[in-house]
Protein backbone atom coordinates (compact mmCIF):
# COMPACT_ATOMS: atom_id res chain seq x y z
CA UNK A 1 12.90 151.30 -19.41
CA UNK A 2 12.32 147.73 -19.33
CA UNK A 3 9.80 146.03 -22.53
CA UNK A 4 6.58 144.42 -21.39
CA UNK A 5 3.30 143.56 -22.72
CA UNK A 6 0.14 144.92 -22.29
CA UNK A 7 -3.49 144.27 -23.82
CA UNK A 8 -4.60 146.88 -25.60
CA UNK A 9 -8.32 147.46 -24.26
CA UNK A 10 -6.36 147.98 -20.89
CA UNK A 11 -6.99 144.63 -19.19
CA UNK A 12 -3.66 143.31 -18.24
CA UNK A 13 -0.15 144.64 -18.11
CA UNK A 14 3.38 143.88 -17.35
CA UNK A 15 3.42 140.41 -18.54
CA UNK A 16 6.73 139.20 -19.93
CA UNK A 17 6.84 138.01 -23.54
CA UNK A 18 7.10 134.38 -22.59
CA UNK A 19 4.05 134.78 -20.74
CA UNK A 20 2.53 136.85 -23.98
CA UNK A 21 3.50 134.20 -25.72
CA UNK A 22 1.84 131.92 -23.84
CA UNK A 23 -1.75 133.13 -23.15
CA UNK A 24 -1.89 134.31 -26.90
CA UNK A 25 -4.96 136.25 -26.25
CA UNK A 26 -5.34 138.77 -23.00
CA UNK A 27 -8.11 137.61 -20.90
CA UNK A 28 -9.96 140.59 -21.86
CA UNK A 29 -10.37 140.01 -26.09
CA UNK A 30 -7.47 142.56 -26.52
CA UNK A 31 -3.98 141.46 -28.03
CA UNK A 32 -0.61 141.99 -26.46
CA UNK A 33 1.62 145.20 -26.99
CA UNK A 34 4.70 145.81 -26.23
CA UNK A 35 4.74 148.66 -23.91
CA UNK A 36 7.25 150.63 -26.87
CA UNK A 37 8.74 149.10 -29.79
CA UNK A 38 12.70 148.67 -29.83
CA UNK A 39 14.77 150.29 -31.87
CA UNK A 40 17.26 148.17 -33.88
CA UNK A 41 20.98 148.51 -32.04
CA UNK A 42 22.81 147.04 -35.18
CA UNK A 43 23.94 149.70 -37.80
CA UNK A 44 21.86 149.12 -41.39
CA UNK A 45 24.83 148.74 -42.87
CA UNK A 46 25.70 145.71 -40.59
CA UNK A 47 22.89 144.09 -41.53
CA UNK A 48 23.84 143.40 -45.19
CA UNK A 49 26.23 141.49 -44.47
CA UNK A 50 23.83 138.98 -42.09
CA UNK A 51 22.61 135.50 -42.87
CA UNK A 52 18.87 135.28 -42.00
CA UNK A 53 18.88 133.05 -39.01
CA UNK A 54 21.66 136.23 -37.78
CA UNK A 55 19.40 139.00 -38.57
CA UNK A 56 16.58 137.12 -36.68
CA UNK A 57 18.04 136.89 -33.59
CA UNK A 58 18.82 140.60 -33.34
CA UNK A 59 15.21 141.68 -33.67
CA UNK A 60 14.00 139.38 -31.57
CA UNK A 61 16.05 139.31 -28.96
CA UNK A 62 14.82 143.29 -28.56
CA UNK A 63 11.54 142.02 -28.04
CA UNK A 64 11.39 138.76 -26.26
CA UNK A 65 13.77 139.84 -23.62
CA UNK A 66 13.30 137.18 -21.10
CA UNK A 67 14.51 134.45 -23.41
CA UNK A 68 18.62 133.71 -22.78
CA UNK A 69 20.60 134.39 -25.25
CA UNK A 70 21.07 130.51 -25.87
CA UNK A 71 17.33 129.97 -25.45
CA UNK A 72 16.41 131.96 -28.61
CA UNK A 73 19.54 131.18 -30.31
CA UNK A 74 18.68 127.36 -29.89
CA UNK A 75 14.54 128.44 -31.17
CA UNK A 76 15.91 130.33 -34.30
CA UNK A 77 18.86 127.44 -35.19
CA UNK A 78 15.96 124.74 -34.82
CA UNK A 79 13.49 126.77 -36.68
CA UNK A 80 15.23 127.98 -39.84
CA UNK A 81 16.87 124.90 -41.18
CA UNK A 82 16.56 122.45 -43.78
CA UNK A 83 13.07 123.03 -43.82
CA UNK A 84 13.56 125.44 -46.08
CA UNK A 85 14.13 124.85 -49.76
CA UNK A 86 16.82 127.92 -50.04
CA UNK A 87 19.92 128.27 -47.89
CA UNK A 88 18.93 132.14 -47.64
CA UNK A 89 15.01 131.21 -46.35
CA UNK A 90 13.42 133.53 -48.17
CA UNK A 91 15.10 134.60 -51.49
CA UNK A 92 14.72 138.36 -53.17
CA UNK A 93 13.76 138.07 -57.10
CA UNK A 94 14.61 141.20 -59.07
CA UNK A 95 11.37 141.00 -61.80
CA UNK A 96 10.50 144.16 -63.80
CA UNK A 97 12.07 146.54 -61.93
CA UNK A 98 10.44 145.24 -58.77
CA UNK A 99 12.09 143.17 -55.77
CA UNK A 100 9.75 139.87 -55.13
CA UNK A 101 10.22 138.98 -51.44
CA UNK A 102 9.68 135.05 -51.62
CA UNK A 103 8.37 134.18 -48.66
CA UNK A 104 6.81 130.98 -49.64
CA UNK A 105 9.91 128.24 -49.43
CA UNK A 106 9.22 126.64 -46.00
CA UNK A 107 7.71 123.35 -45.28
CA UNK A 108 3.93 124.15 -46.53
CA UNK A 109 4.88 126.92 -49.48
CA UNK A 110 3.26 129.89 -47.69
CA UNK A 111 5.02 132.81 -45.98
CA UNK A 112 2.98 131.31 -42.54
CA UNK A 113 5.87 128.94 -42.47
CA UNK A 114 8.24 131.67 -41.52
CA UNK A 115 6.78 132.31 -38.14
CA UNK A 116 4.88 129.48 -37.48
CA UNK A 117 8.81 127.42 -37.49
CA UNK A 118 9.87 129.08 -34.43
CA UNK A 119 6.71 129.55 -32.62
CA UNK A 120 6.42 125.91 -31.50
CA UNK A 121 10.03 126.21 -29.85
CA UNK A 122 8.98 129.84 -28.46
CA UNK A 123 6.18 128.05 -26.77
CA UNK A 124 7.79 125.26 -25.66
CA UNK A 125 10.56 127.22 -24.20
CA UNK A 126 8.05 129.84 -22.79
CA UNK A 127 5.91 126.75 -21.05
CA UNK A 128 9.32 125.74 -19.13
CA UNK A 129 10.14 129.49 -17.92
CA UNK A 130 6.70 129.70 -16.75
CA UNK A 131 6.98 126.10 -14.93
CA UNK A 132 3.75 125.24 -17.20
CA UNK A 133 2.49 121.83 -16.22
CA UNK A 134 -1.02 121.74 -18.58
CA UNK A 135 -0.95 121.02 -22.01
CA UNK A 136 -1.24 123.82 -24.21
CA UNK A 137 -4.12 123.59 -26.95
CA UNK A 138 -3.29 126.00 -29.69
CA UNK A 139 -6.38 126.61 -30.74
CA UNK A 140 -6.55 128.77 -34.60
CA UNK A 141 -8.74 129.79 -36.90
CA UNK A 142 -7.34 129.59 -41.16
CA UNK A 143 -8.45 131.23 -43.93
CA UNK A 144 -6.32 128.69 -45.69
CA UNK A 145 -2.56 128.75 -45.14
CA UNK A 146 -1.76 129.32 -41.16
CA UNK A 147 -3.57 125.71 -40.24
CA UNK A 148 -1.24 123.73 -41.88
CA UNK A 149 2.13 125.86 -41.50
CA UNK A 150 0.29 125.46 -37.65
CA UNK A 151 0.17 122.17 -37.82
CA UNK A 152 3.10 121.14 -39.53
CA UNK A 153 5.14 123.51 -36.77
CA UNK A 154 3.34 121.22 -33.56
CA UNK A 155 3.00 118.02 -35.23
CA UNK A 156 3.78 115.34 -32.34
CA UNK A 157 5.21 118.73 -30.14
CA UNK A 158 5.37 117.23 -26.43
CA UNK A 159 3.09 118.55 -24.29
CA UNK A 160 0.43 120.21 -27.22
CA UNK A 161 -1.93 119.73 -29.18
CA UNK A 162 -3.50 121.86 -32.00
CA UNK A 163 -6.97 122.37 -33.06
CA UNK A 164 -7.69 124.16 -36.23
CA UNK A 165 -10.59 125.68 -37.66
CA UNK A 166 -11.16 126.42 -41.54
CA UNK A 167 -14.64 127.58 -43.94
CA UNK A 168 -15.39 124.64 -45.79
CA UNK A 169 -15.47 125.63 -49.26
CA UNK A 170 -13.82 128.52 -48.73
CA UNK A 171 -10.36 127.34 -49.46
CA UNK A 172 -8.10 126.32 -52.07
CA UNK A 173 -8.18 122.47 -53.06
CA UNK A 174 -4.55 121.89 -52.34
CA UNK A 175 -4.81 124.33 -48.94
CA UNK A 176 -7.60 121.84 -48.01
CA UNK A 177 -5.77 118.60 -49.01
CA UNK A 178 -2.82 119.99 -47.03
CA UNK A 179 -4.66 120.15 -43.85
CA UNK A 180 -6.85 117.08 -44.05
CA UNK A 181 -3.71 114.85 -44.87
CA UNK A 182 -1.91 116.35 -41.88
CA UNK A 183 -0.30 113.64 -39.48
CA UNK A 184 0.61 114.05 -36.03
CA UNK A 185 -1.66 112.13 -32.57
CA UNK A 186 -1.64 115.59 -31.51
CA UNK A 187 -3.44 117.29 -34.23
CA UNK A 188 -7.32 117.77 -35.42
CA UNK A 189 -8.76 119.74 -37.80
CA UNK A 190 -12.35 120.96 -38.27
CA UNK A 191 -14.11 122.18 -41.56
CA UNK A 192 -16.44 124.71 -40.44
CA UNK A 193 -20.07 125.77 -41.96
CA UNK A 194 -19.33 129.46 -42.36
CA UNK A 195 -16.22 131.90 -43.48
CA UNK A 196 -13.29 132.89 -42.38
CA UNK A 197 -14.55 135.46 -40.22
CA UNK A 198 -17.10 133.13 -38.61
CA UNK A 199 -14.39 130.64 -37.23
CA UNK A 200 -12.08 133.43 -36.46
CA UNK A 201 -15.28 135.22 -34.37
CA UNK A 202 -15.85 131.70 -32.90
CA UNK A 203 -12.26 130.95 -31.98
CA UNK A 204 -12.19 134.44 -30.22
CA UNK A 205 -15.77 133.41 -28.19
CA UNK A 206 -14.08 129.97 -27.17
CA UNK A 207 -10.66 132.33 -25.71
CA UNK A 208 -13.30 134.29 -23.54
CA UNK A 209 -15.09 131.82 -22.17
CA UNK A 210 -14.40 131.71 -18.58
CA UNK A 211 -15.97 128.87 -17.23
CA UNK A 212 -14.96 126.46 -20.43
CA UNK A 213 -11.19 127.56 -19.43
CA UNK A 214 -12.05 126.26 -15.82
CA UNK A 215 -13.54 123.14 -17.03
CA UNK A 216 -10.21 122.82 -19.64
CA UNK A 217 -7.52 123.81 -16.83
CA UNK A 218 -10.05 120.83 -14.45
CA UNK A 219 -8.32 118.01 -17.42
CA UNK A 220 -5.57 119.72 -17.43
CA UNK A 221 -5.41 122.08 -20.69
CA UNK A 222 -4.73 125.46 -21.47
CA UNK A 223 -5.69 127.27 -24.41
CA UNK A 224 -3.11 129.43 -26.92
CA UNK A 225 -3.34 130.52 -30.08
CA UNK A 226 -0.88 130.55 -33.77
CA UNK A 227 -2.49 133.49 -35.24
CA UNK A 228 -1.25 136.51 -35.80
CA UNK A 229 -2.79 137.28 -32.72
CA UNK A 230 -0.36 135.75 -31.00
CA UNK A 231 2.86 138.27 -30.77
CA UNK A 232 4.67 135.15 -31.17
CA UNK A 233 3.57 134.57 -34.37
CA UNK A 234 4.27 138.80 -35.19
CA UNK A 235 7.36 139.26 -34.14
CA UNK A 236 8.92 136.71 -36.10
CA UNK A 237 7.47 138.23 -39.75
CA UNK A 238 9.32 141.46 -38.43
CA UNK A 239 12.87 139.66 -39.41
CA UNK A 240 12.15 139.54 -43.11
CA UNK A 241 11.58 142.96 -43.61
CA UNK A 242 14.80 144.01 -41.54
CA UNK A 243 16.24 141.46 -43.85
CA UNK A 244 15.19 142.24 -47.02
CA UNK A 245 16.63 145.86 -46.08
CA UNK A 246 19.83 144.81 -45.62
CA UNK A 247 19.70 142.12 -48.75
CA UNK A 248 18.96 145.33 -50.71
CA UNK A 249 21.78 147.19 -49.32
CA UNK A 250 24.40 144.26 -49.44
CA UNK A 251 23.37 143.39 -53.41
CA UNK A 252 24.02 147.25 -54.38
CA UNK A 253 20.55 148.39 -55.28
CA UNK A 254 20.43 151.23 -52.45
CA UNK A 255 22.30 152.65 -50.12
CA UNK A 256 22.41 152.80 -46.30
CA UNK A 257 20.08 155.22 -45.34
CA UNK A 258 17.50 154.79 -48.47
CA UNK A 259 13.87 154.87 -48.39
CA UNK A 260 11.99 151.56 -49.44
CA UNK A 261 8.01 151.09 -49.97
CA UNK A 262 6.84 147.53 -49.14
CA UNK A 263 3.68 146.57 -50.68
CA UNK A 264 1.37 143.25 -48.73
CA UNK A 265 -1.23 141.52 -48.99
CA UNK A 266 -3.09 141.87 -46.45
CA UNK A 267 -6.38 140.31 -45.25
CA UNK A 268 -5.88 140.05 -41.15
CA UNK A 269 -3.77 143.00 -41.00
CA UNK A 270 -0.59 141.31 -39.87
CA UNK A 271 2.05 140.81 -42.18
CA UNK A 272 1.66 144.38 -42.77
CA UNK A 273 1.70 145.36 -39.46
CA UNK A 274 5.22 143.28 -38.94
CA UNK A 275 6.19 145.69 -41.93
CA UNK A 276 5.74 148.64 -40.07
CA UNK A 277 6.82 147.68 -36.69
CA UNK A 278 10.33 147.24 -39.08
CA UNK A 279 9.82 151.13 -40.01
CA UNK A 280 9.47 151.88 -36.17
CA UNK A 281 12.91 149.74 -35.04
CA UNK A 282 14.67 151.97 -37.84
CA UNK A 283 14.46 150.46 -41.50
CA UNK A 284 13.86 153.35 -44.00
CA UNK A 285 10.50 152.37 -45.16
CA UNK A 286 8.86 155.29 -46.77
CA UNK A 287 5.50 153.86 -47.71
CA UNK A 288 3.31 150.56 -46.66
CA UNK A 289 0.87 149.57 -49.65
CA UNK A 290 -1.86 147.36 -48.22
CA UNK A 291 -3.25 145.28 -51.03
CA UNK A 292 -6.75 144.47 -50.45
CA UNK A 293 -8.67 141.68 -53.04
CA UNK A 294 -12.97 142.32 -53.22
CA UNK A 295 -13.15 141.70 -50.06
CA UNK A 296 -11.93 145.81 -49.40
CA UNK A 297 -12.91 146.59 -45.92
CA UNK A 298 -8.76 147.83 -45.38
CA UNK A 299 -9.21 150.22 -48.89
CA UNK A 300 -11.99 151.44 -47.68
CA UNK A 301 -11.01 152.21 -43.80
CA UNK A 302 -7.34 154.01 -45.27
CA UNK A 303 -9.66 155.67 -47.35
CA UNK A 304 -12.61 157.30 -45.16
CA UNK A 305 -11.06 156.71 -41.47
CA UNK A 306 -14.21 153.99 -41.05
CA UNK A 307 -14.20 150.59 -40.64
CA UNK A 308 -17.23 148.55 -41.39
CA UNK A 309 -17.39 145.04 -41.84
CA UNK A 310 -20.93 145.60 -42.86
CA UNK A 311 -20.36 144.23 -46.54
CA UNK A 312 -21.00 141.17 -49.08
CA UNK A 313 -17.97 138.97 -47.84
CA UNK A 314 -16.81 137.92 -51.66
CA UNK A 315 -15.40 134.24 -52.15
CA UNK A 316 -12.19 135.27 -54.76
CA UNK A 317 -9.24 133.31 -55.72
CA UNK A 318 -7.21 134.52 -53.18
CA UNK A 319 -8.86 133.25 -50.14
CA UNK A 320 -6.32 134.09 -47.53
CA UNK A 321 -7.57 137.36 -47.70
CA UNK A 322 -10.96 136.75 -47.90
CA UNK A 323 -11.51 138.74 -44.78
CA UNK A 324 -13.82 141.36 -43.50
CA UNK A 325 -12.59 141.61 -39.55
CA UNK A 326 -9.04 142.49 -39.60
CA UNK A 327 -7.51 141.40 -36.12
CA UNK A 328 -4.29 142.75 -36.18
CA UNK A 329 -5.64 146.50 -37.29
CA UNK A 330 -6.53 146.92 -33.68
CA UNK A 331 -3.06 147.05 -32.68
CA UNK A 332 -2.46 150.00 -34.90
CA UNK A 333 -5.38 151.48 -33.78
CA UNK A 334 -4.32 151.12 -30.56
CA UNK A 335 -0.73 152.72 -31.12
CA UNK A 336 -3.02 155.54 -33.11
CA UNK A 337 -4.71 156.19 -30.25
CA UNK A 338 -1.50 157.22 -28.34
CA UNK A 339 -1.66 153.41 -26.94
CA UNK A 340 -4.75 154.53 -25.00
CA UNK A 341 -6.42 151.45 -24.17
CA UNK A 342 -9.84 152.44 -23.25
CA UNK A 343 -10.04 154.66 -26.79
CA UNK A 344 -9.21 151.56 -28.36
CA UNK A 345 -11.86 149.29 -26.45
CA UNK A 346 -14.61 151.66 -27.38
CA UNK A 347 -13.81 151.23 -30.66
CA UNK A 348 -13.71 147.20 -31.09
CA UNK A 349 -16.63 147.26 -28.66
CA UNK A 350 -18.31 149.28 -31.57
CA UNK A 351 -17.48 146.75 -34.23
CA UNK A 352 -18.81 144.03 -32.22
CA UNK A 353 -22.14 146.07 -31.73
CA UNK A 354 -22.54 147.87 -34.50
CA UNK A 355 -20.16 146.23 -37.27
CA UNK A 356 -18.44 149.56 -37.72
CA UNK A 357 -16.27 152.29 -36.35
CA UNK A 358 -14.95 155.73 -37.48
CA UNK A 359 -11.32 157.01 -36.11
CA UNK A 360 -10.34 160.38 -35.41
CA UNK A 361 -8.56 163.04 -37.59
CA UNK A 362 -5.40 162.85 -35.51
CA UNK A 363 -5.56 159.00 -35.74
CA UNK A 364 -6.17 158.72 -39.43
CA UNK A 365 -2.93 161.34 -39.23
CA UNK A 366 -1.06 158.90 -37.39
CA UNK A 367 -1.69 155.89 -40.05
CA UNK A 368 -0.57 158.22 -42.91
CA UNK A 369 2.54 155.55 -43.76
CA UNK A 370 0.28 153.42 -45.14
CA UNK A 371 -1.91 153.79 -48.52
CA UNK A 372 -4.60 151.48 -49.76
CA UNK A 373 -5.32 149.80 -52.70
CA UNK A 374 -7.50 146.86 -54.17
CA UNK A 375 -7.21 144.85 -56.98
CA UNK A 376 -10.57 142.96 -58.35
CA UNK A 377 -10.77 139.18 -59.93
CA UNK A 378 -10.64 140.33 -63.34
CA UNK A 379 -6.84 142.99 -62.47
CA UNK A 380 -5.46 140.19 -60.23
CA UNK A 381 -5.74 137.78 -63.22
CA UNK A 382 -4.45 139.95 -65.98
CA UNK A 383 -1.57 141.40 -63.66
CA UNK A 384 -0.71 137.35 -63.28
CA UNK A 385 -0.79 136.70 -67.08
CA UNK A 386 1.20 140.23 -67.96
CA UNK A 387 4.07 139.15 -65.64
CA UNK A 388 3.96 135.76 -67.26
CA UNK A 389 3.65 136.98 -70.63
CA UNK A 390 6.28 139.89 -70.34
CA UNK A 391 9.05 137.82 -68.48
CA UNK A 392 8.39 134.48 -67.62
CA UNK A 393 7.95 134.73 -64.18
CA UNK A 394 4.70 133.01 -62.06
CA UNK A 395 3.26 134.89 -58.92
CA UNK A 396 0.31 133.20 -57.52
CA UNK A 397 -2.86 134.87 -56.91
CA UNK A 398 -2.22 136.83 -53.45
CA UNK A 399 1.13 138.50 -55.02
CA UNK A 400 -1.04 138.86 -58.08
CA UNK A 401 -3.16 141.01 -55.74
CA UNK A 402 -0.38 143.43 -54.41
CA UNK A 403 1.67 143.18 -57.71
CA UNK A 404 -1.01 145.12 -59.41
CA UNK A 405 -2.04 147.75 -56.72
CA UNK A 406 1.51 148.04 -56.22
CA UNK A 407 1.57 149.17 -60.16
CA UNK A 408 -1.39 151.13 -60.11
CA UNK A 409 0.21 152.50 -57.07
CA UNK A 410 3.07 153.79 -59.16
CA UNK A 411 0.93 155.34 -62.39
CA UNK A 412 -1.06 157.16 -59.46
CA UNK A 413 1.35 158.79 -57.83
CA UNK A 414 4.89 158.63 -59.50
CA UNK A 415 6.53 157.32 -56.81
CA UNK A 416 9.33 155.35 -58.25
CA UNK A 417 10.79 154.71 -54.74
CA UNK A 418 12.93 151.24 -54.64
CA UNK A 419 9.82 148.48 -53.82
CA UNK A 420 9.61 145.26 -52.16
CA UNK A 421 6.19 143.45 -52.80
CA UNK A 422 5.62 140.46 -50.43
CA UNK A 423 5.08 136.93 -52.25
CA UNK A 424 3.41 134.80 -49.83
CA UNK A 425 2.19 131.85 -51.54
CA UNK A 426 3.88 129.65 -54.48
CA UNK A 427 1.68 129.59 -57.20
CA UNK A 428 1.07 125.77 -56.69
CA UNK A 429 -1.01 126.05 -54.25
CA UNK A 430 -3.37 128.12 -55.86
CA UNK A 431 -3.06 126.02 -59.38
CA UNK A 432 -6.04 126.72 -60.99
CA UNK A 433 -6.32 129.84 -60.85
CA UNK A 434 -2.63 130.88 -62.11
CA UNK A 435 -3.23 129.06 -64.72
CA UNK A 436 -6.34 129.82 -65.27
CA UNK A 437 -4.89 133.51 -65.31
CA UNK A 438 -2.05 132.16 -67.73
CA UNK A 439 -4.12 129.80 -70.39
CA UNK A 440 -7.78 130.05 -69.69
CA UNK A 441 -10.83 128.98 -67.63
CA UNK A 442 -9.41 125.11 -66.02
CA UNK A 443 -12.92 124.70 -64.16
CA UNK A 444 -13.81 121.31 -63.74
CA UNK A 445 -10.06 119.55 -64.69
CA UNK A 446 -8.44 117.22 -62.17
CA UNK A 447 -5.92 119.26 -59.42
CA UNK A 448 -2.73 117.43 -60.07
CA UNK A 449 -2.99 117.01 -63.97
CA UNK A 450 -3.32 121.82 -63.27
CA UNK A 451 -0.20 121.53 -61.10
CA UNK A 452 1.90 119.22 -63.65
CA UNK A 453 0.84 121.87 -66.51
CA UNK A 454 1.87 124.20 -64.35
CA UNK A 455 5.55 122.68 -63.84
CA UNK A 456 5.89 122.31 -67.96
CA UNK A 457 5.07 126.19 -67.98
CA UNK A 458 6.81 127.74 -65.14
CA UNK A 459 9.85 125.45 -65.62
CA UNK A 460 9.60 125.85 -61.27
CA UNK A 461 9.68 122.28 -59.37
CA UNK A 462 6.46 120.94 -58.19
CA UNK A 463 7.78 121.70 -54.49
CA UNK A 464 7.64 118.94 -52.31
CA UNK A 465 4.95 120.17 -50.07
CA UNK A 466 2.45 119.42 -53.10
CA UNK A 467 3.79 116.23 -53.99
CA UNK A 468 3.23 114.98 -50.56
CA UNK A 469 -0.40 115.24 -50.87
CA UNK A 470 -0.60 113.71 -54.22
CA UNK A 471 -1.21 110.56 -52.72
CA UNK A 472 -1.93 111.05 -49.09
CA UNK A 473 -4.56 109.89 -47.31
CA UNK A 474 -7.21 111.78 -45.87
CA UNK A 475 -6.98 111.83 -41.90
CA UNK A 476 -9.55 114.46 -40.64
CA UNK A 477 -13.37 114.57 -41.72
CA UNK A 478 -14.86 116.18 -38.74
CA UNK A 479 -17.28 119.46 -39.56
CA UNK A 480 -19.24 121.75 -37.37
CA UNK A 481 -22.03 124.22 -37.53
CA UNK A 482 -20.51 127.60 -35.83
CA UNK A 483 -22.33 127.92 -32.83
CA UNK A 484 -20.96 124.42 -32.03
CA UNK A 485 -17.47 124.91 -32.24
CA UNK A 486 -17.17 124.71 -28.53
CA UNK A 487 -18.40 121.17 -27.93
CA UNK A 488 -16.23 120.34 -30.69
CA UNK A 489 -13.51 121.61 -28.92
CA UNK A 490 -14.56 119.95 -25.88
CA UNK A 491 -14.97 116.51 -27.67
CA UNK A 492 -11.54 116.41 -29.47
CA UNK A 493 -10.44 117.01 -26.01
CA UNK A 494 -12.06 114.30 -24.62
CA UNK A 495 -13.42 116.87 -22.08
């Protein structure tokens, strides 16, 4: 049987994955599915032996399977190169008995990177299969980290531009700096009055709106998307898991065969969700710990079976999962639902009218791989300082987050299983609140004199990403009320 994609409330199906790629969102709110998910056709043991840029092409080949071989070859070989500050792209540190996944060593020193490297050549080469003559607007919503690895991937791309959306005070200083400083004729950004979930809710308005797509295709635009919504942007985090497996096989620590948990932060749902589409292809993952912050709406639902986004949404020091409206969860619904589309419509048509939804028994059976867990300001701090203080070694404050329910994890249950816990920020962009964590409240002191305290303590290079915004000048000022986003749209367009 031949792999296509489908929406998952049932809209549209059969689309290649170029042409998933492509739209980003299905015309009907739902995201694309592959119709089954491959199974890996390399042996684990093979895999150990791979380089990374290897390894990637062998999962996604399996899923984008109208790209050439030399089409993705060329996207992977383009994306995972010097950019990165490690020949390996993202390196494995053995701390305290636990494997630290560092994700964070691309251009903009947040796991985003890893994806958002190769989607820009993905859509590129998608546009040309397609014979795609518009300009393609990726149009995005941040909570602080996949605007700029966004941007920085379609900077001065032919034929694109990029729009991005982020809550205006509701990111880190150097997650702001890194966006506002971004260069590139083809890129805007937008400071929004509202959270995450606002410009994420108003990005998804903009996709549905018919008769502003008309008006767009009229100048000759068409919208996409870099989110996670975008299986473009998913597939690719499935490599580092598959990866990671094999690193752990190849450096002696298991063997072939072994069960792994993988603990993630997790705000939008889909790093984790990459995760366990790697336990579907094959790799031996036993458990998927999905680290929540305050903001515990994914606890909760692994908890009860309901979802309800009908909560205080908390500002905490790890704003990239300061989310209440996880996108990518729907897709697992979906699959829980025995990929029964108009199950899963009912149910995101409930959280758009009534802010909540409740799964079935069998469903909530179906999701038993994955166990919740939440760490609050005050844990995420003193599981920061603890790692510090015990061996040196400086997590910033989203791996702080999945370090410690990861821990409490273990005390609750005894599972001593072999763990990988996803790093997905360096610690420099989040300066003070790791050290903050580390030495003590470092409210009101200047952000660069926190990052250079930082390098004397961590004895880690200020990575060049930060440096780079030192001194740069500010390049995008524009803000907008929520309901407006639209006509902002429109008026970067020039529409």
């Amino acid at each position: 049987m031949k792999l296509s994609y489908q929406s998952t409330r049932g809209g549209e199906n059969g689309l290649t994955a170029s042409q998933a790629i492509l739209k980003g969102l299905a015309d009907d709110g739902g995201l694309f599915m592959p119709t089954f998910i491959p199974k890996l056709d390399v042996p684990l043991e093979t895999l150990a032996s791979m380089t990374y840029q290897e390894t990637a092409y062998q999962v996604m080949k399996l899923f984008l399977n109208d790209f050439t071989e030399e089409e993705l070859r060329f996207c992977v070989n383009r994306a995972y190169d010097t950019k990165f500050d490690t020949k390996e792209i993202v390196p494995f540190v053995k701390v305290d008995g636990v494997y630290y996944l560092e994700l964070f060593h691309g251009s903009t020193i947040a796991f985003k990177d890893i994806a958002l490297s190769i989607l820009p050549y993905l859509m590129t080469t998608a546009a040309k299969k397609n014979h795609v003559e518009n300009e393609i607007v990726i149009l995005t919503a941040t909570s602080g980290d996949t605007g700029k690895a966004a941007m920085a991937g379609f900077a001065d791309v032919p034929g694109t531009r990029i729009i991005v959306f982020y809550p205006k005070g509701g990111v880190s200083r150097v997650q702001e700096l890194q966006m506002v400083t971004q260069k590139g004729d083809n890129t805007a950004v937008v400071a929004i009055h509202g959270n995450f979930d606002d410009a994420q809710t108003g990005v998804k308005k903009i996709f549905g709106d018919k008769e502003f797509a008309k008006k767009l295709a009229a100048k000759g635009f068409q919208l996409s998307s870099a989110n996670s919504i975008n299986i473009g942007r998913l597939v690719p985090q499935i490599v580092y898991y598959v990866y990671a497996y094999g690193k752990m096989v190849g450096n002696g620590e298991i063997q072939s065969g072994d069960e792994i948990n993988v603990t993630v932060p997790t705000g939008n749902f889909g790093n984790i969700l990459a995760a366990y589409f790697a336990k579907q292809m094959g790799v031996p993952i036993k458990t998927l710990i999905c680290a929540s912050n305050d903001n515990k709406v994914l606890y909760d639902f692994f908890r009860t079976g309901t979802y309800d986004r009908k909560r205080e949404f908390m500002l905490t020091s790890s704003p990239s999962m300061d989310i209440l409206i996880s996108s990518n969860l729907e897709r697992l619904i979906y699959l829980s639902a025995g990929s029964d589309a108009a199950v899963n419509k009912r149910l995101m048509d409930e959280l758009g009218r009534e802010g909540a939804y409740t799964v079935t028994d069998e469903m909530k059976e179906f999701m038993k791989d994955f166990c919740g867990g939440y760490a609050t300001e005050e844990e995420n701090a003193a599981e920061i300082r603890r790692l510090y203080e015990d061996t040196g070694y400086i997590i910033d404050t989203h791996t702080g987050v999945a370090s410690c329910v990861y821990r409490n994890y273990v005390r609750e249950t005894g599972d001593r299983t072999p763990a990988v816990i996803a790093s997905t920020a360096s610690p420099y962009k989040f300066s003070h609140s790791v050290m903050g964590a580390v030495s003590g409240n470092q409210e009101g002191r200047d952000e660069f004199a926190v990052i250079d305290e930082l390098c004397q303590i961590s004895g880690v290079a200020i990575p060049r990403a930060v440096e780079e915004i030192r001194n740069a000048q500010i390049r995008h000022k524009r803000e907008s009320s929520v309901p407006d986003m639209e006509q902002t749209v429109a008026e970067i367009l020039g529409v």
